[in-house]
PDB file of N, CA and C in Angstrom:
ATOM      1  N   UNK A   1    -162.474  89.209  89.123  1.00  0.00           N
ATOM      2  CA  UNK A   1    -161.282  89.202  89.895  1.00  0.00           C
ATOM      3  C   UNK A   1    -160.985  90.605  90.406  1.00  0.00           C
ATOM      4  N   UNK A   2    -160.828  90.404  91.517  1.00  0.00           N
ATOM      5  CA  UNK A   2    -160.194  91.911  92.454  1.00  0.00           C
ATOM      6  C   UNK A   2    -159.107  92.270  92.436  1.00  0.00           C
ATOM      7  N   UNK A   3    -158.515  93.659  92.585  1.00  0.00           N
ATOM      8  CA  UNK A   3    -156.912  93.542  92.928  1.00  0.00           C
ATOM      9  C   UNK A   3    -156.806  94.057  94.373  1.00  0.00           C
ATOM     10  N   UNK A   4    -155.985  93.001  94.660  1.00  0.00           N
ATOM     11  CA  UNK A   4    -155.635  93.727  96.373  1.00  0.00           C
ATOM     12  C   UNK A   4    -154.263  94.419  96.155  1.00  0.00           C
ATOM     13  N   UNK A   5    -154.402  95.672  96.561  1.00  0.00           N
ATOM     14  CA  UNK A   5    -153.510  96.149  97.258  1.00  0.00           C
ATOM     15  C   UNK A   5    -152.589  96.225  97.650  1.00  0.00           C
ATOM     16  N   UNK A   6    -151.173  96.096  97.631  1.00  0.00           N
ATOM     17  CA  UNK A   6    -150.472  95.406  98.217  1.00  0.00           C
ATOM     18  C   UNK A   6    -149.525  96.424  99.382  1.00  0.00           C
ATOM     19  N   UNK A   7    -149.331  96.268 100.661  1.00  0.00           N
ATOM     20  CA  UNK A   7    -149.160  96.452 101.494  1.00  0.00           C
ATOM     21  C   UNK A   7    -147.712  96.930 101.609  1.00  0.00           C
ATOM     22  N   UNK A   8    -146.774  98.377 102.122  1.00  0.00           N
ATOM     23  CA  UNK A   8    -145.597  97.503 102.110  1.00  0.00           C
ATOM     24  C   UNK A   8    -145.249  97.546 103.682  1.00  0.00           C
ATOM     25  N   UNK A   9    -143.988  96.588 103.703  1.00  0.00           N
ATOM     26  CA  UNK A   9    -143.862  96.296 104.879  1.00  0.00           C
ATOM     27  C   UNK A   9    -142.477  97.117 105.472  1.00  0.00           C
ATOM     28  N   UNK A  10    -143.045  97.349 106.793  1.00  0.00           N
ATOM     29  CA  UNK A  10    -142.065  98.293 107.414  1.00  0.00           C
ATOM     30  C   UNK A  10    -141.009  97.597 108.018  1.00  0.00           C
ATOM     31  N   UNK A  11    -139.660  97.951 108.012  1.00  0.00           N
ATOM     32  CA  UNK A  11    -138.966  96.798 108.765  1.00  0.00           C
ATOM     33  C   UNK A  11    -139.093  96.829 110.019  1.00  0.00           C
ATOM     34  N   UNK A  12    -138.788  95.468 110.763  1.00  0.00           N
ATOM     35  CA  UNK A  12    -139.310  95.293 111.929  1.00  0.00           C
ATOM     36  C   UNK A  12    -137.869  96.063 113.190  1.00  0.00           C
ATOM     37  N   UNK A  13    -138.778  97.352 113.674  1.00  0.00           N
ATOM     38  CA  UNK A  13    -137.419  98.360 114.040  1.00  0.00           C
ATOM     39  C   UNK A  13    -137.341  97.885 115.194  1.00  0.00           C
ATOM     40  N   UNK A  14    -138.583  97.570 115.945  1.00  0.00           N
ATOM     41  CA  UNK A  14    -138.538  97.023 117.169  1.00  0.00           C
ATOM     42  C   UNK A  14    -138.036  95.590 117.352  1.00  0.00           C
ATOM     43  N   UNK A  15    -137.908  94.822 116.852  1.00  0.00           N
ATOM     44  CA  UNK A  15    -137.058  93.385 117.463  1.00  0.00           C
ATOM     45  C   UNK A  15    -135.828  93.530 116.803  1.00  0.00           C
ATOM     46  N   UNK A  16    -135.185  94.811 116.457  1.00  0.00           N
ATOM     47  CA  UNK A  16    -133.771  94.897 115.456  1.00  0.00           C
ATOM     48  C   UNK A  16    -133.273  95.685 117.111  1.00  0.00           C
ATOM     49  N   UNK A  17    -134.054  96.582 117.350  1.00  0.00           N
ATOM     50  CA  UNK A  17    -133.181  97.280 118.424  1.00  0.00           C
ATOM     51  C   UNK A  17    -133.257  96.097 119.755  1.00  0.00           C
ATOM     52  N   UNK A  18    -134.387  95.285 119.915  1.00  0.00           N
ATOM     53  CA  UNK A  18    -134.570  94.171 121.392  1.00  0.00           C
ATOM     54  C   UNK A  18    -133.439  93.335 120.776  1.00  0.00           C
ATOM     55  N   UNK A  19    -132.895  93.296 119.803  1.00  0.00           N
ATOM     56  CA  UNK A  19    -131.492  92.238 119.606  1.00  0.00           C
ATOM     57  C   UNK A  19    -130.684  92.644 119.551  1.00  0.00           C
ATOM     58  N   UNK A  20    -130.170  94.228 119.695  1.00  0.00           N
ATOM     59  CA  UNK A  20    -129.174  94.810 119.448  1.00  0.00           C
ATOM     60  C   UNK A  20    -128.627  95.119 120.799  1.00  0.00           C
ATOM     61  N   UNK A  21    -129.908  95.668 121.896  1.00  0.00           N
ATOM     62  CA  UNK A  21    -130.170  95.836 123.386  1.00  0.00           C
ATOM     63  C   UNK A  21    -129.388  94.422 123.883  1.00  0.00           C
ATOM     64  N   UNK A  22    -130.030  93.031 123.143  1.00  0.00           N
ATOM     65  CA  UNK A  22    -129.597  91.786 124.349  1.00  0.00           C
ATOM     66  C   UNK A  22    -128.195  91.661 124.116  1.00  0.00           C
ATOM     67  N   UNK A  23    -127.640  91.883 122.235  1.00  0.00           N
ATOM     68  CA  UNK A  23    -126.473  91.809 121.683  1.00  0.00           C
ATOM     69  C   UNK A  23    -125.371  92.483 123.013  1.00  0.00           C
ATOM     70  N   UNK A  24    -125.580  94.006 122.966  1.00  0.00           N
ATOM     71  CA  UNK A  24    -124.602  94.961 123.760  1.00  0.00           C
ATOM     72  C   UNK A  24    -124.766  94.289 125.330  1.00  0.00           C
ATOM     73  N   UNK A  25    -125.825  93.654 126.270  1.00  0.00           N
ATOM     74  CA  UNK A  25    -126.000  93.654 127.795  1.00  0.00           C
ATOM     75  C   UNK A  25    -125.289  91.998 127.510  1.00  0.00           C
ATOM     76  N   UNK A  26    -125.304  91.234 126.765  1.00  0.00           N
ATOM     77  CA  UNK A  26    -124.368  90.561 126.712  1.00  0.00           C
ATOM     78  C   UNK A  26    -122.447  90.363 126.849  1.00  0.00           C
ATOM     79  N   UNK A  27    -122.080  91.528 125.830  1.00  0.00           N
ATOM     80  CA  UNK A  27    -121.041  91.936 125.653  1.00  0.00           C
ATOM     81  C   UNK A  27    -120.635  92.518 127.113  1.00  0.00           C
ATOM     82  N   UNK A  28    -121.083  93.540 127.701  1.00  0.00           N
ATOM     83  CA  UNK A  28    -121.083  94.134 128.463  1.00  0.00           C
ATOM     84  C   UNK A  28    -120.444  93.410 129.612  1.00  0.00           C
ATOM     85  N   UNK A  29    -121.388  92.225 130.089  1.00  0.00           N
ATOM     86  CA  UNK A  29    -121.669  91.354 130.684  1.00  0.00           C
ATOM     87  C   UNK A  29    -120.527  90.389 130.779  1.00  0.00           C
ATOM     88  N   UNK A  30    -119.667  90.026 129.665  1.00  0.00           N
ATOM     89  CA  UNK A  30    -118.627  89.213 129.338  1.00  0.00           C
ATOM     90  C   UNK A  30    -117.719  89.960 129.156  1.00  0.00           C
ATOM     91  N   UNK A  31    -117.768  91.376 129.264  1.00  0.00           N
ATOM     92  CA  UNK A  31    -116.282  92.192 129.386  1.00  0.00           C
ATOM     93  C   UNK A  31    -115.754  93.069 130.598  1.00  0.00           C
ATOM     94  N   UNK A  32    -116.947  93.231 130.767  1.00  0.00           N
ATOM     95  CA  UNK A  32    -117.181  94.507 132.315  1.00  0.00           C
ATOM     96  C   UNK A  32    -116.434  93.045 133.805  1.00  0.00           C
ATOM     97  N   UNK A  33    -117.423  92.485 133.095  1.00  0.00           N
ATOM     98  CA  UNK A  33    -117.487  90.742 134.521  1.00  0.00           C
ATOM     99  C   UNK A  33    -117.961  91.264 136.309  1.00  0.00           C
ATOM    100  N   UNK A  34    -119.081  91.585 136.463  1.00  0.00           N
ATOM    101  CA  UNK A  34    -119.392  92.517 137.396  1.00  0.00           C
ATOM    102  C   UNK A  34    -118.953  91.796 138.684  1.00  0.00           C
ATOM    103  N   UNK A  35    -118.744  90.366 138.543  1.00  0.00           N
ATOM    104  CA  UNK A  35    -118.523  89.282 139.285  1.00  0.00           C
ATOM    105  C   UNK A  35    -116.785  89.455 140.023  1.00  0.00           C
ATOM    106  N   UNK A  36    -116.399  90.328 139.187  1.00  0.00           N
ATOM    107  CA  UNK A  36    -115.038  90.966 139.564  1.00  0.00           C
ATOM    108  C   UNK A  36    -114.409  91.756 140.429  1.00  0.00           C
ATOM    109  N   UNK A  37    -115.487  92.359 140.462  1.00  0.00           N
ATOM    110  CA  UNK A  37    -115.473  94.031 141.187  1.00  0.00           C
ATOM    111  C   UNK A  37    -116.147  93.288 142.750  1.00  0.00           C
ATOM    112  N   UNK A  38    -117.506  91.956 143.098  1.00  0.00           N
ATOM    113  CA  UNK A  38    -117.495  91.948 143.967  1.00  0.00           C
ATOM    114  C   UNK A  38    -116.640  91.140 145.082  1.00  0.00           C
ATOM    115  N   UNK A  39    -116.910  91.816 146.098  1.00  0.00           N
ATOM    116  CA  UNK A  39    -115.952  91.874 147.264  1.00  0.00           C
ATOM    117  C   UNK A  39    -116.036  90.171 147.886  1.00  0.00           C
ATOM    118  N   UNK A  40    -115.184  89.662 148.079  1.00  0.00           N
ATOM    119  CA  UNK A  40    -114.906  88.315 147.993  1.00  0.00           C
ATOM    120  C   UNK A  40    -114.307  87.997 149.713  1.00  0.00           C
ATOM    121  N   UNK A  41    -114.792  87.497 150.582  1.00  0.00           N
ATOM    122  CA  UNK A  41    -114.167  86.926 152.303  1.00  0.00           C
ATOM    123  C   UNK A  41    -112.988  86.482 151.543  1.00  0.00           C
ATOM    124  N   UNK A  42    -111.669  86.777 152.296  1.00  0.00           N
ATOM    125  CA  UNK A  42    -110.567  85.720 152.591  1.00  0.00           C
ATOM    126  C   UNK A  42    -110.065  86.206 154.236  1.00  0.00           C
ATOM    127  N   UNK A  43    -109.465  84.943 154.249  1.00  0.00           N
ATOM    128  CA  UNK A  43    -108.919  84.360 156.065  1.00  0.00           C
ATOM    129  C   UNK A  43    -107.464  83.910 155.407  1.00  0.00           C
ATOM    130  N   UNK A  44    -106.548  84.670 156.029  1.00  0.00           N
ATOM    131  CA  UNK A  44    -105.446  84.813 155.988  1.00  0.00           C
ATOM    132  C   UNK A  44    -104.701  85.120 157.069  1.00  0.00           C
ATOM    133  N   UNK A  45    -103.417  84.576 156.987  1.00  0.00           N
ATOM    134  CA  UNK A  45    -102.512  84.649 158.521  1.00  0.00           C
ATOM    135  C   UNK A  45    -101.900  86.206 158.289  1.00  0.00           C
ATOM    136  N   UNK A  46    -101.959  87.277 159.155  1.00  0.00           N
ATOM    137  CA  UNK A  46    -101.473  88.724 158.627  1.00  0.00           C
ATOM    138  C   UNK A  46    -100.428  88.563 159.683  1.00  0.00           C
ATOM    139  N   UNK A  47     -99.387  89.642 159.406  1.00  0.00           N
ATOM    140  CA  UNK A  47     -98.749  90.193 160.559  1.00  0.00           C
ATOM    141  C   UNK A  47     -98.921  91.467 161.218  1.00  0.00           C
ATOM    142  N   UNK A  48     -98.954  91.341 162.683  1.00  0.00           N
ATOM    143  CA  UNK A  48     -99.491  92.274 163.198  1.00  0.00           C
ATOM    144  C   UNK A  48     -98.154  93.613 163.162  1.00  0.00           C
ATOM    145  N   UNK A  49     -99.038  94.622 162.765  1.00  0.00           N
ATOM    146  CA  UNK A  49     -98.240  95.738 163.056  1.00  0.00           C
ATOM    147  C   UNK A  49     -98.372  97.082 164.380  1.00  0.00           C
ATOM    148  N   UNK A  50     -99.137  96.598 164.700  1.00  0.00           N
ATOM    149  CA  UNK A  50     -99.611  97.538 165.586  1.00  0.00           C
ATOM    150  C   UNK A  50    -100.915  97.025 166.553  1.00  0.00           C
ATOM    151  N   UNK A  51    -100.904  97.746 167.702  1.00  0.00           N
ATOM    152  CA  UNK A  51    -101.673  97.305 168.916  1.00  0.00           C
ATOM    153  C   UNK A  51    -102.478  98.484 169.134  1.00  0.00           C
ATOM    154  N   UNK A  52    -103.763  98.495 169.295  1.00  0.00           N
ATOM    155  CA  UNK A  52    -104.895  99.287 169.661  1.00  0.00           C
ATOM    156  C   UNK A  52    -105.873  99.167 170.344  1.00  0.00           C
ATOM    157  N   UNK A  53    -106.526 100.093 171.526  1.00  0.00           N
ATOM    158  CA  UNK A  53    -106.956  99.738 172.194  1.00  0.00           C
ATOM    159  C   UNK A  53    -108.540  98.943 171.839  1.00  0.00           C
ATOM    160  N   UNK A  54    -108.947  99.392 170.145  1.00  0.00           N
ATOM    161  CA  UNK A  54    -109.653  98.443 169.366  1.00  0.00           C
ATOM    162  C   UNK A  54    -109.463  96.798 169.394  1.00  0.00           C
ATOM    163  N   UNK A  55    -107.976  96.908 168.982  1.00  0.00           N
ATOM    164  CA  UNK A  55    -107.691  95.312 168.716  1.00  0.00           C
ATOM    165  C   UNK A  55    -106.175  95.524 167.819  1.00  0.00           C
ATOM    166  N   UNK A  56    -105.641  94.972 167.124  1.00  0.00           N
ATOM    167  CA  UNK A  56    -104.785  94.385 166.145  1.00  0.00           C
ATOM    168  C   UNK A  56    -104.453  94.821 164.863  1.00  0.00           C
ATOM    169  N   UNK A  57    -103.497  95.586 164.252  1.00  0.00           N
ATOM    170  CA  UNK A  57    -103.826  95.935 162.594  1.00  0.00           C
ATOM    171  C   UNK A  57    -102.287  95.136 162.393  1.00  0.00           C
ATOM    172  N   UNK A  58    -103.151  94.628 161.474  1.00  0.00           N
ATOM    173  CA  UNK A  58    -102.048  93.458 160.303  1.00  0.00           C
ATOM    174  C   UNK A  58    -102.081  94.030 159.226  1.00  0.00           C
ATOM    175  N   UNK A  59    -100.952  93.241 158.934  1.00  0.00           N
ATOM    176  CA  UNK A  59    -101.028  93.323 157.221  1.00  0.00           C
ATOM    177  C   UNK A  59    -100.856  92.405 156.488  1.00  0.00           C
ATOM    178  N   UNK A  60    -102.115  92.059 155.414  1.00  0.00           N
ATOM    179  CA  UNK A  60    -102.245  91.135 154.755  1.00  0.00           C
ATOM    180  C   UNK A  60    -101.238  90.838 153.766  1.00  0.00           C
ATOM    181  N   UNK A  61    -100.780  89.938 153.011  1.00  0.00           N
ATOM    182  CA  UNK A  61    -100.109  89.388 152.044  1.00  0.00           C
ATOM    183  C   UNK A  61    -100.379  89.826 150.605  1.00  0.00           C
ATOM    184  N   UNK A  62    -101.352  90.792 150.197  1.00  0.00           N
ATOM    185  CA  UNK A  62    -102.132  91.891 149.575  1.00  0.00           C
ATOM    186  C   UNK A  62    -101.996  93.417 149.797  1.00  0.00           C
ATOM    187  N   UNK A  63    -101.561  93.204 150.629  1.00  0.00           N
ATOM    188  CA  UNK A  63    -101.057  94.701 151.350  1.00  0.00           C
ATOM    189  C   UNK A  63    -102.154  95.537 151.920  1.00  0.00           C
ATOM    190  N   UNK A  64    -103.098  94.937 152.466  1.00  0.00           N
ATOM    191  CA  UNK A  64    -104.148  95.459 152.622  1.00  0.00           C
ATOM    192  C   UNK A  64    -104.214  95.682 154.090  1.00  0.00           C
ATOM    193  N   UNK A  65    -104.575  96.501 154.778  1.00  0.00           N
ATOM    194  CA  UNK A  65    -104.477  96.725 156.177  1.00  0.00           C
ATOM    195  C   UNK A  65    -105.629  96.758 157.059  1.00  0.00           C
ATOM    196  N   UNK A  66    -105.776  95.459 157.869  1.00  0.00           N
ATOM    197  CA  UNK A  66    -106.534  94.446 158.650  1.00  0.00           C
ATOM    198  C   UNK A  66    -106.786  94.820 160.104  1.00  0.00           C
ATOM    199  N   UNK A  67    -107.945  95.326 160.725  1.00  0.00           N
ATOM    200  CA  UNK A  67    -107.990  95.754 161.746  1.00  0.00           C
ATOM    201  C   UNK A  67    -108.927  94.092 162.573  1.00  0.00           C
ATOM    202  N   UNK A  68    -108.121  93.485 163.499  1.00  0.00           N
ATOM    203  CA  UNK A  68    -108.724  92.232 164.613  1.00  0.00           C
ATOM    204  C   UNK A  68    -109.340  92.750 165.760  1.00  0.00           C
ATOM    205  N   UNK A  69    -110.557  92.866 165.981  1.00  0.00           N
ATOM    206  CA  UNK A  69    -110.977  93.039 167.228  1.00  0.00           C
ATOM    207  C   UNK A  69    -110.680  92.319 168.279  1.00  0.00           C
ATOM    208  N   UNK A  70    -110.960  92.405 169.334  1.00  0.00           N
ATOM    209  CA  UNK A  70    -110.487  91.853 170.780  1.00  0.00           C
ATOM    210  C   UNK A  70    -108.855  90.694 170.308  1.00  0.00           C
ATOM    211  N   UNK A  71    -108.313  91.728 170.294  1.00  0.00           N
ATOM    212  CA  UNK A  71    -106.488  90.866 169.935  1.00  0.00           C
ATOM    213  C   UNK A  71    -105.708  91.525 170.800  1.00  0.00           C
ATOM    214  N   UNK A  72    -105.278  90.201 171.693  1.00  0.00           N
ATOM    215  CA  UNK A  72    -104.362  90.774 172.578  1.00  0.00           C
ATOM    216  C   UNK A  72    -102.815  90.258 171.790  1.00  0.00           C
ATOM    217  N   UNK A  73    -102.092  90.033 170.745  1.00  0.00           N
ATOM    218  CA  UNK A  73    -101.324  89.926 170.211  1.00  0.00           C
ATOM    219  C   UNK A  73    -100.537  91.224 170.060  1.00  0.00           C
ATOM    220  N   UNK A  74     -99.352  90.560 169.714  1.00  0.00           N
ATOM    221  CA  UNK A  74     -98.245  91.885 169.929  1.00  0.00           C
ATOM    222  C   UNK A  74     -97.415  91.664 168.367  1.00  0.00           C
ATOM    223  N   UNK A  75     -96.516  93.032 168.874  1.00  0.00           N
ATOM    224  CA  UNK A  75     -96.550  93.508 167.975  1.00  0.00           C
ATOM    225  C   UNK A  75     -95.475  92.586 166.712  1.00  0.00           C
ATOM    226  N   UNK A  76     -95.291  92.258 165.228  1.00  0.00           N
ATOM    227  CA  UNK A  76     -94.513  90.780 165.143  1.00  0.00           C
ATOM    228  C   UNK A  76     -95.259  89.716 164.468  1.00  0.00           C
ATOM    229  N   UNK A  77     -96.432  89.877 165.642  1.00  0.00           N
ATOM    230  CA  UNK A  77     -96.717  88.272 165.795  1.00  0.00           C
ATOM    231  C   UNK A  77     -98.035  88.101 164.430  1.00  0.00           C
ATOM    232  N   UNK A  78     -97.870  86.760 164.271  1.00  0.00           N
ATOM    233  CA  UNK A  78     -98.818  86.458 162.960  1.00  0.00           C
ATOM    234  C   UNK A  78    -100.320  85.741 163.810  1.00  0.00           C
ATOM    235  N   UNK A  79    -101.515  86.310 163.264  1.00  0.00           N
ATOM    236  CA  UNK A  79    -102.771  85.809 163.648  1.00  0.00           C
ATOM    237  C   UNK A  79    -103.268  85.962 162.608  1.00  0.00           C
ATOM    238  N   UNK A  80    -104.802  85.302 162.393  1.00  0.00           N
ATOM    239  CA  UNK A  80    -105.370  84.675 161.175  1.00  0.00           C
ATOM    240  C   UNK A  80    -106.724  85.732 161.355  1.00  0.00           C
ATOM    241  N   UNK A  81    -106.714  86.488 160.191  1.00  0.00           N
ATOM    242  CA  UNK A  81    -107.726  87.118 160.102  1.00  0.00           C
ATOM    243  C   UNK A  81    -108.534  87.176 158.686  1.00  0.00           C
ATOM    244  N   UNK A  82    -109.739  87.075 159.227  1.00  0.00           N
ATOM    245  CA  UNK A  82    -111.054  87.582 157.778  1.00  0.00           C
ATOM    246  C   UNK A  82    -111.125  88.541 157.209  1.00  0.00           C
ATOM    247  N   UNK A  83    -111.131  89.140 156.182  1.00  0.00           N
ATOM    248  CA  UNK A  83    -111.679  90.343 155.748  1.00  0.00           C
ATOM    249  C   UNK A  83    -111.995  90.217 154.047  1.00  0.00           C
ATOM    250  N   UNK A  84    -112.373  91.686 153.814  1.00  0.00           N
ATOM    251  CA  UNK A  84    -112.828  90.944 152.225  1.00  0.00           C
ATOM    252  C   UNK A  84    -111.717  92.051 151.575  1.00  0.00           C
ATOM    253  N   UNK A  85    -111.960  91.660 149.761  1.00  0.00           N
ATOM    254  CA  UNK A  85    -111.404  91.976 149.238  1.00  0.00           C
ATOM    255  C   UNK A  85    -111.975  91.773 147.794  1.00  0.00           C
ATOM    256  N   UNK A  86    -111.900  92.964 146.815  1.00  0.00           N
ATOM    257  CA  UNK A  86    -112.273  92.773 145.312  1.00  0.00           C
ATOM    258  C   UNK A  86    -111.594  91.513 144.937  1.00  0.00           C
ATOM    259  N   UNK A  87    -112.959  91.126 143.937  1.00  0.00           N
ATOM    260  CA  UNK A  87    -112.417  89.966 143.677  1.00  0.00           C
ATOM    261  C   UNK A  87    -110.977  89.891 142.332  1.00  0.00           C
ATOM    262  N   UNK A  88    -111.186  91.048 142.002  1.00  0.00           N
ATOM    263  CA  UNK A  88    -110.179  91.286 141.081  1.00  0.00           C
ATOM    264  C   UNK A  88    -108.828  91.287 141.524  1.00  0.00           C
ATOM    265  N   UNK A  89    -108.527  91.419 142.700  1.00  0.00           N
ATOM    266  CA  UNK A  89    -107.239  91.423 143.149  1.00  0.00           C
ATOM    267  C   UNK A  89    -107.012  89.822 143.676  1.00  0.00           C
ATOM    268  N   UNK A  90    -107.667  89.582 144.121  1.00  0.00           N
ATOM    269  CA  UNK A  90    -107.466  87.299 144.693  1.00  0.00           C
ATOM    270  C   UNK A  90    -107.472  86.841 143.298  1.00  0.00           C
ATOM    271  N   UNK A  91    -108.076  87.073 142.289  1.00  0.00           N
ATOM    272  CA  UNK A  91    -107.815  86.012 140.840  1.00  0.00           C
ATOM    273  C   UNK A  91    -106.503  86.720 140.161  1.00  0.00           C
ATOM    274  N   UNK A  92    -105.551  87.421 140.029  1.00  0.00           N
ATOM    275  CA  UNK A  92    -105.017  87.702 139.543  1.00  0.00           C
ATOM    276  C   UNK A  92    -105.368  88.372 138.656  1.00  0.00           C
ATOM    277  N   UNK A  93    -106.801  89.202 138.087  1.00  0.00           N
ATOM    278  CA  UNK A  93    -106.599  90.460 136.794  1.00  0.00           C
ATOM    279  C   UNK A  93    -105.948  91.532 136.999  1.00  0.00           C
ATOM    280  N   UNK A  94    -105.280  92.017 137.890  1.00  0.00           N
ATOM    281  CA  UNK A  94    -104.752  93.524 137.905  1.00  0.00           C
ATOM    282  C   UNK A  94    -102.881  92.652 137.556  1.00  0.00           C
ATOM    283  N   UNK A  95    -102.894  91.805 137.441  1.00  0.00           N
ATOM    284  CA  UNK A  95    -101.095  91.127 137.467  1.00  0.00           C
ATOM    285  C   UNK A  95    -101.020  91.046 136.533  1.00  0.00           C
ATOM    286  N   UNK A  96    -102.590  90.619 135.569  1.00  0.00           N
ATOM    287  CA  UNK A  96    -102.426  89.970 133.810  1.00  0.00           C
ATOM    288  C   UNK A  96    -102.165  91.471 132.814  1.00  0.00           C
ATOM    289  N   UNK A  97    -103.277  92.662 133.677  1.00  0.00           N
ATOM    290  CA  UNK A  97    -103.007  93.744 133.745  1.00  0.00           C
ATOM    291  C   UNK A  97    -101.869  94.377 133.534  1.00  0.00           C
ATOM    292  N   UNK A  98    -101.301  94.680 134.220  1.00  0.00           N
ATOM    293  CA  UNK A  98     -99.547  94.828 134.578  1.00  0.00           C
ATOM    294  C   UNK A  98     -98.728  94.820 133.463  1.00  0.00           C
ATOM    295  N   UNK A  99     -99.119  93.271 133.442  1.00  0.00           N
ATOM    296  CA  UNK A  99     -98.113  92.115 132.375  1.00  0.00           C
ATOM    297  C   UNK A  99     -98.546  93.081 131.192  1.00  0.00           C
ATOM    298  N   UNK A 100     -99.274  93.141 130.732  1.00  0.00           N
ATOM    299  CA  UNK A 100     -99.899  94.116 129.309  1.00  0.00           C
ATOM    300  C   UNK A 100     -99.308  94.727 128.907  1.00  0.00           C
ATOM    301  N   UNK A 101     -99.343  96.099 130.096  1.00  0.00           N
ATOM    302  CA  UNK A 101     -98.825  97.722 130.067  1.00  0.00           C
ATOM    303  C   UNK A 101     -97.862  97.298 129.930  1.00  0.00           C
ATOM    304  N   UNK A 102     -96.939  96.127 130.673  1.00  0.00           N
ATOM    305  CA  UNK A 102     -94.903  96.206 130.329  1.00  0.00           C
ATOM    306  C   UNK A 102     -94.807  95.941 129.226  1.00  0.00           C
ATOM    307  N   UNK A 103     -95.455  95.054 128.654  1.00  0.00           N
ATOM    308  CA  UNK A 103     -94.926  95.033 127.160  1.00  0.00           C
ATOM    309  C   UNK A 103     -95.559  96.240 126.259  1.00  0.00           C
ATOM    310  N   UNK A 104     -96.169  96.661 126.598  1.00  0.00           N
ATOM    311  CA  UNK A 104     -96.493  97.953 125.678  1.00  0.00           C
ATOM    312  C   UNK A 104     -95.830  99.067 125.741  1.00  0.00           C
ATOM    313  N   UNK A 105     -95.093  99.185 127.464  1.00  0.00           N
ATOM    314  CA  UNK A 105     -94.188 100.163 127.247  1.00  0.00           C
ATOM    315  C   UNK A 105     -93.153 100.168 126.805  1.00  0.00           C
ATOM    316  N   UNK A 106     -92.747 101.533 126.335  1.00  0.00           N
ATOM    317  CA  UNK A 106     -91.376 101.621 125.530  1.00  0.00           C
ATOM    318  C   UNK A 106     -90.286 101.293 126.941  1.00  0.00           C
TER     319      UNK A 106
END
């Protein structure tokens, strides 16, 4: 009868860190929400504030300020314009936001 040897075993460092890697790009992934940040079309009726020899600047219901090409509309008047916008501001996270900080402040 022989004696073998016995081997010891190293822990396995490499599939501890490839699960720790998928662990964190997960997290990341479900907290960051990159899906948030991108810029999202909406078509909305703005009011025009101003006339240019460009076109039209409205203002959206977002407060965001909307330049219409070829708009012969005056000044008042409501026309329906495209533009984009983070998507974080159309779902409501910067309001849930908000809501947070007030109750946290004194």
């Amino acid at each position: 009868m022989s004696i073998q040897p016995t081997k010891q075993q190293k822990p396995p460092a490499l599939k501890f860190l490839a699960i720790i890697s998928i662990a964190t790009a997960v997290i990341l992934v479900l907290t960051i929400t990159p899906w948030n940040i991108i810029p999202t079309s909406i078509t909305e009726d703005v009011k025009v504030i101003a006339t240019t020899e460009l076109g039209c600047v409205g203002e959206s219901v977002l407060g965001h300020s909307v330049v219409v090409e070829n708009c012969s509309a005056k000044v008042g008047d409501t026309i329906s314009a495209t533009f984009y916008v983070p998507a974080l501001e159309q779902n409501g996270y910067y309001d849930k936001i908000h809501e947070k900080l007030e109750k946290v402040t004194p």
